[in-house]
Protein backbone atom coordinates (compact mmCIF):
# COMPACT_ATOMS: atom_id res chain seq x y z
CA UNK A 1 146.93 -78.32 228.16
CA UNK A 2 145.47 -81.11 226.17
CA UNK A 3 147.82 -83.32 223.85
CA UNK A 4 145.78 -81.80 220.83
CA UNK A 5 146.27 -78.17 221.77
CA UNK A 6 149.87 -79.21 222.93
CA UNK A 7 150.94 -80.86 219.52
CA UNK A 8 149.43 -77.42 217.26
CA UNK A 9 151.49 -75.35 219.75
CA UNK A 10 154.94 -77.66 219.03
CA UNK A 11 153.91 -77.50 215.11
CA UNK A 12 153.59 -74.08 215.28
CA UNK A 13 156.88 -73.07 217.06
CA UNK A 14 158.29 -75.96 214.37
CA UNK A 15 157.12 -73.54 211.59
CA UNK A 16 158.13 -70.68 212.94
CA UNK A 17 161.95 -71.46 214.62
CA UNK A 18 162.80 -74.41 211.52
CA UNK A 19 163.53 -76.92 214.14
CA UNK A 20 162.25 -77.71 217.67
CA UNK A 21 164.69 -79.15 220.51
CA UNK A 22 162.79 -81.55 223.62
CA UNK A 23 164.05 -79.80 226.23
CA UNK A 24 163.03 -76.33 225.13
CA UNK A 25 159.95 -77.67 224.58
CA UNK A 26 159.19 -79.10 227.50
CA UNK A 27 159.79 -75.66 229.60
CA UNK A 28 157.98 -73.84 227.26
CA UNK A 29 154.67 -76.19 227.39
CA UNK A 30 155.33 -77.24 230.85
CA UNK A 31 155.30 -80.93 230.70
CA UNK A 32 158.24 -83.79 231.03
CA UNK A 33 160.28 -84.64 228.26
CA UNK A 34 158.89 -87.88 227.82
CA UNK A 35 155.56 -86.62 227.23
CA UNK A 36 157.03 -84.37 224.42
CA UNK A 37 159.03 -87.23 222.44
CA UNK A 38 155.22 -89.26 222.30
CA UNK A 39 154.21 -86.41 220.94
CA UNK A 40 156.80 -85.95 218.69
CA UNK A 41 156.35 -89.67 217.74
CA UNK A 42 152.80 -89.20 216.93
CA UNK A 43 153.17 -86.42 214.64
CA UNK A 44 156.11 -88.32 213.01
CA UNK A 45 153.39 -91.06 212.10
CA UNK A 46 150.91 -88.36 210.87
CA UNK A 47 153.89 -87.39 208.47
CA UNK A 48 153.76 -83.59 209.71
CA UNK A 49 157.08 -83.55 211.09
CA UNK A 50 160.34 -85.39 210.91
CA UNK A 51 162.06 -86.64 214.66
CA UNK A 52 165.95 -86.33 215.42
CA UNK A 53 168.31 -86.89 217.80
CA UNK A 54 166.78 -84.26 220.67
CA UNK A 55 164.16 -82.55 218.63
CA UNK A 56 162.64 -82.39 215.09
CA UNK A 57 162.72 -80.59 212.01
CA UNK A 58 159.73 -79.76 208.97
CA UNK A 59 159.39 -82.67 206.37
CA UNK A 60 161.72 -82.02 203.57
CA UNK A 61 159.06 -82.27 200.94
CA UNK A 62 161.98 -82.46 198.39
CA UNK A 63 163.19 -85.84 199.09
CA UNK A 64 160.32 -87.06 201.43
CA UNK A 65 157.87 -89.79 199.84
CA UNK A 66 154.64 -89.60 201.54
CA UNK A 67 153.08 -92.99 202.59
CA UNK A 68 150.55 -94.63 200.15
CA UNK A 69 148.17 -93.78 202.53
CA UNK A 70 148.70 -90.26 203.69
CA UNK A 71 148.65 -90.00 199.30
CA UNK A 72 145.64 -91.61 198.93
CA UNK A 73 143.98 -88.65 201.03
CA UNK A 74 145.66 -85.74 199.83
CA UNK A 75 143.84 -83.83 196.88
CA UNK A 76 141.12 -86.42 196.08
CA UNK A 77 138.44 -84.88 194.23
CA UNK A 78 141.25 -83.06 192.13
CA UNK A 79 142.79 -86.21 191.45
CA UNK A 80 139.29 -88.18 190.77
CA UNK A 81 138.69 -85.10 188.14
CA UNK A 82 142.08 -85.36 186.49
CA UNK A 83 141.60 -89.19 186.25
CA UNK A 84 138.49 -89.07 184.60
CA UNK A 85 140.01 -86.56 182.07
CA UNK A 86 142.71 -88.74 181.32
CA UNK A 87 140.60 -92.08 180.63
CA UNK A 88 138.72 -90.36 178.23
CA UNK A 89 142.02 -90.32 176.31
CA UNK A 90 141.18 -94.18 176.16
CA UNK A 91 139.32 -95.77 173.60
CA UNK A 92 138.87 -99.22 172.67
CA UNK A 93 141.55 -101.11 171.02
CA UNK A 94 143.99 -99.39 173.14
CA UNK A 95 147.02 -100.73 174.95
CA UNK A 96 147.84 -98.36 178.08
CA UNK A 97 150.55 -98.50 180.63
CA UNK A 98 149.29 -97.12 183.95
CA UNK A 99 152.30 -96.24 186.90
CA UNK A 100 151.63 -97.06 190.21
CA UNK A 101 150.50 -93.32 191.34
CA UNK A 102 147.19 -92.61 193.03
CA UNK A 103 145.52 -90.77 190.03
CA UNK A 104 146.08 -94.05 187.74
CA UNK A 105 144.61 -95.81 190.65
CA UNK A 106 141.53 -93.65 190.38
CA UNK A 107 142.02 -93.68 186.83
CA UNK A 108 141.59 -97.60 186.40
CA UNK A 109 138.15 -97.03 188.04
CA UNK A 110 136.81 -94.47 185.02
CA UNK A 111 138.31 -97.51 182.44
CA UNK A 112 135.85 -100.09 183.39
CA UNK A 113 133.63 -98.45 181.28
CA UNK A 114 135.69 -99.21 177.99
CA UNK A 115 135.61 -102.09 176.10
CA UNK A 116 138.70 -103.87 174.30
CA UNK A 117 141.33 -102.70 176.21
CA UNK A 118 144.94 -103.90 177.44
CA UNK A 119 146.40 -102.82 180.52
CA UNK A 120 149.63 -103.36 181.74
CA UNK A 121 150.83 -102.02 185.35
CA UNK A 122 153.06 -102.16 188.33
CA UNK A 123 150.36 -100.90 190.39
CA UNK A 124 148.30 -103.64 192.92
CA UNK A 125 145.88 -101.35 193.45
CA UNK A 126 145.44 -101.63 189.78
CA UNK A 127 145.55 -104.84 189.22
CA UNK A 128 143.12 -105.72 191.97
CA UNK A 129 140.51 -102.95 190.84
CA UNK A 130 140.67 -104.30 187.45
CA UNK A 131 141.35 -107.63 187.57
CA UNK A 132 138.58 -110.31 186.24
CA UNK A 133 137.05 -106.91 184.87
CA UNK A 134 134.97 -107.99 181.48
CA UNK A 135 136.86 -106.13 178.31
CA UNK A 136 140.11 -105.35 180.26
CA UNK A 137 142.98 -107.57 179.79
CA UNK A 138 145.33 -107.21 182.23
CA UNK A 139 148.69 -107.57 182.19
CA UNK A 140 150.84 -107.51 185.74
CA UNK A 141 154.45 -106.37 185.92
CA UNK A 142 156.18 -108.74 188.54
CA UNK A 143 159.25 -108.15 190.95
CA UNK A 144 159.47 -106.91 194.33
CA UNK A 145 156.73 -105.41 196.60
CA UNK A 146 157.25 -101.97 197.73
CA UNK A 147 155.69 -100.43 200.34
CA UNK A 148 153.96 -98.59 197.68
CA UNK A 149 151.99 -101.34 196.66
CA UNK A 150 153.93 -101.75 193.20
CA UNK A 151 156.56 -103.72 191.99
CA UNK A 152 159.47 -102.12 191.48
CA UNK A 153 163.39 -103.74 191.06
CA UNK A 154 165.20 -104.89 188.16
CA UNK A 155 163.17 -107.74 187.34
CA UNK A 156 159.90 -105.46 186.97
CA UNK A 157 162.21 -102.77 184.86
CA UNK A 158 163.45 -105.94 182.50
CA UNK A 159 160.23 -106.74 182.24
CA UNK A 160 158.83 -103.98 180.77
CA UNK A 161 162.03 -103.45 178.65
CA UNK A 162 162.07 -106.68 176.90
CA UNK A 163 158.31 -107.58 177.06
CA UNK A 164 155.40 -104.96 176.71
CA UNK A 165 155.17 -102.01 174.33
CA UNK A 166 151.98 -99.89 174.85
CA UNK A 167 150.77 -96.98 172.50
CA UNK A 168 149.70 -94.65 175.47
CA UNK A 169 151.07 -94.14 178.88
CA UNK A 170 149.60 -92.45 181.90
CA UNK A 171 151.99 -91.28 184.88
CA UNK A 172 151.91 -88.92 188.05
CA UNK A 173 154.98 -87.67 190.00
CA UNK A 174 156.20 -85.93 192.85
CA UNK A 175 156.53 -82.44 190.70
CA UNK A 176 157.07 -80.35 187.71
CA UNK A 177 159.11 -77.14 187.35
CA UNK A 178 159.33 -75.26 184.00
CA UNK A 179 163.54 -75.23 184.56
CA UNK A 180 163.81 -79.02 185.39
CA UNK A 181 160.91 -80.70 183.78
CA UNK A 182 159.21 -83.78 185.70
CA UNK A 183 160.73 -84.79 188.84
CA UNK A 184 160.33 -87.54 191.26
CA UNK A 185 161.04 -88.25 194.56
CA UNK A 186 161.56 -92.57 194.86
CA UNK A 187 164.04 -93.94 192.62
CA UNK A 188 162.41 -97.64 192.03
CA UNK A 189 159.15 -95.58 190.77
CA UNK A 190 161.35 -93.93 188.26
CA UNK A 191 162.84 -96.97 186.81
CA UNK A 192 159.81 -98.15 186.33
CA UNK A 193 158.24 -94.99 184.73
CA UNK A 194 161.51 -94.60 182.57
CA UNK A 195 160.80 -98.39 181.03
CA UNK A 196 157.20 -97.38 180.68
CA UNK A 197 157.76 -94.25 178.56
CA UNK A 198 161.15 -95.81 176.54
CA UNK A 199 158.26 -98.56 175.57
CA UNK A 200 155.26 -96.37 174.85
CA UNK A 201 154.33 -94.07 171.76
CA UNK A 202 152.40 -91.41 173.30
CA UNK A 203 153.08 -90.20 177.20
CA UNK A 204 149.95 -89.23 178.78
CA UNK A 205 151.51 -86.52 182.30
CA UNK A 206 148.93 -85.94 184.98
CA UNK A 207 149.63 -83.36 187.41
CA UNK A 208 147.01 -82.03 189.87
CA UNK A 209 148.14 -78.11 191.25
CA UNK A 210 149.66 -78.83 194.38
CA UNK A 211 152.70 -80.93 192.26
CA UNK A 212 153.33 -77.38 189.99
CA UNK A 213 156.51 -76.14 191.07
CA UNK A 214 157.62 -78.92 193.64
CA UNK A 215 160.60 -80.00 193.40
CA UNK A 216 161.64 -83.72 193.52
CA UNK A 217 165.64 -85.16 193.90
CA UNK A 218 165.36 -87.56 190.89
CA UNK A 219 164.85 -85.67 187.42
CA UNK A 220 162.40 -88.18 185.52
CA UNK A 221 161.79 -86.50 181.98
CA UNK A 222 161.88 -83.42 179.95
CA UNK A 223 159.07 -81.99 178.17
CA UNK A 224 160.34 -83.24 175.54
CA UNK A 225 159.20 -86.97 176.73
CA UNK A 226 156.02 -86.00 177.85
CA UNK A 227 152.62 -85.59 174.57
CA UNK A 228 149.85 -84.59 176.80
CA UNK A 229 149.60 -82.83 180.05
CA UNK A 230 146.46 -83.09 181.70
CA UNK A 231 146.08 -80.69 184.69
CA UNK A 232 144.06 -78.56 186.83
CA UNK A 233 146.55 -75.64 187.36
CA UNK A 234 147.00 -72.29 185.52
CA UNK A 235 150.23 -72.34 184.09
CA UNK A 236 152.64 -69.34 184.62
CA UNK A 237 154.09 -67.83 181.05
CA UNK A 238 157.27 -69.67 181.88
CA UNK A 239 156.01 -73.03 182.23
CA UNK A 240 153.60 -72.28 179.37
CA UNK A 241 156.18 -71.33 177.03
CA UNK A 242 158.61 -74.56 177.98
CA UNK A 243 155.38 -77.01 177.55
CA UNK A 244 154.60 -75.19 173.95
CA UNK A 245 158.40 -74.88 173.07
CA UNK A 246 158.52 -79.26 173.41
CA UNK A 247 155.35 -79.24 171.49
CA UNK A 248 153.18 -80.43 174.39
CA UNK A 249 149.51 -80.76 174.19
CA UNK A 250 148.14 -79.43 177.11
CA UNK A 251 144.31 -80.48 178.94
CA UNK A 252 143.09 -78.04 181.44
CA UNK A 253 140.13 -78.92 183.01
């Protein structure tokens, strides 16, 4: 059996039984139990499944942050779409704060376009696709590097608090339920985000379909915090009714 076939077969007995142990594993597929933990390593790096002592379980998409990369690959075009949407909420004169999510990274590309503009960020990726940029000015939150590419920590949060004021804000998170509102899944992010909105007049939410109804372990904002949400999902009557209820404008596209 070939390592590709084998590691389908162990994610398929890992969806099936909830957890997988080495040593049944390695009777089942016939191989040594060294050959099993590589395996097991190699899927851990691919982010499908999470190793433990003798075995591994499922990701626990709850209070799991996917790398920047694995991100950056998930749900592209929906996420190119929804950032184009949301920059045409820009116009010139503006002063935006932009989160360090990958839809305000693809976002930043659509604002090159627009003239007389201030943009202040955590975001690298940001502030390296924008910076020297004619018609931008660009304003970069300092503190700590996370793995994120952002800067996150108190310094960045005090920053923001006693320094920039913006009049629209664009943000992404790990999910949105119509019972808990917006919900995240890495507390630094959220300090950040919580600045950006305190500090901000109107709160621009972007939420491709795959974040509607997943749950995060940090809550991040009502509806009540939130002006605009731009998606590409249908909306159930629940989550309808909760977005209309906090008098949210909401951009299907």
């Amino acid at each position: 059996m070939f390592a590709l076939e084998r590691q389908k077969r162990i994610m398929d007995m890992l969806s099936h039984d909830g957890a997988v142990l080495v040593s049944k594993l390695s009777s089942e597929l016939g191989v040594t139990e060294e050959t099993i933990r590589r395996d097991l390593e190699k899927l851990e790096k691919q982010e499908s499944l999470r190793r433990t002592h003798g075995g591994a379980v499922p990701i626990d998409e709850t209070t799991y942050e996917l790398s920047l990369e694995k991100r950056k690959s998930t749900n592209v075009e929906a996420k190119k779409s929804l950032a184009k949407s949301a920059a045409e909420c820009v116009v010139s004169g503006d002063t935006i704060f932009l989160d360090a999510s990958t839809t305000t990274f693809f976002m930043a590309k659509e604002l090159k376009s627009i003239k007389n503009i201030t943009v202040i960020t955590n975001s690298v990726r940001v502030i390296n696709e924008l910076a020297g940029h004619d018609g931008i000015k660009l304003v970069a939150i300092g503190g700590a590097v996370s793995k994120n590419q952002s800067f996150v920590g108190n310094l960045a949060e005090k920053s923001i608090e006693d320094n920039y004021f913006a009049n629209k804000m664009f943000f992404s998170s790990k999910g949105v339920t119509a019972d808990t509102g917006v919900l995240d899944s890495n507390e630094e992010e959220c300090g950040i985000k919580l600045k950006m909105i305190k500090n901000s007049t109107r709160r621009y939410y972007i939420c491709d379909k795959t974040k509607v109804g997943r749950i995060g372990f940090v809550k991040l904002a009502d509806f009540g915090l939130i002006d605009t949400f731009i998606t590409d999902s249908p909306l159930d009557e629940v989550m309808a009714a909760r977005l209309a209820d906090a008098q949210v404008n909401v951009i299907r596209i």
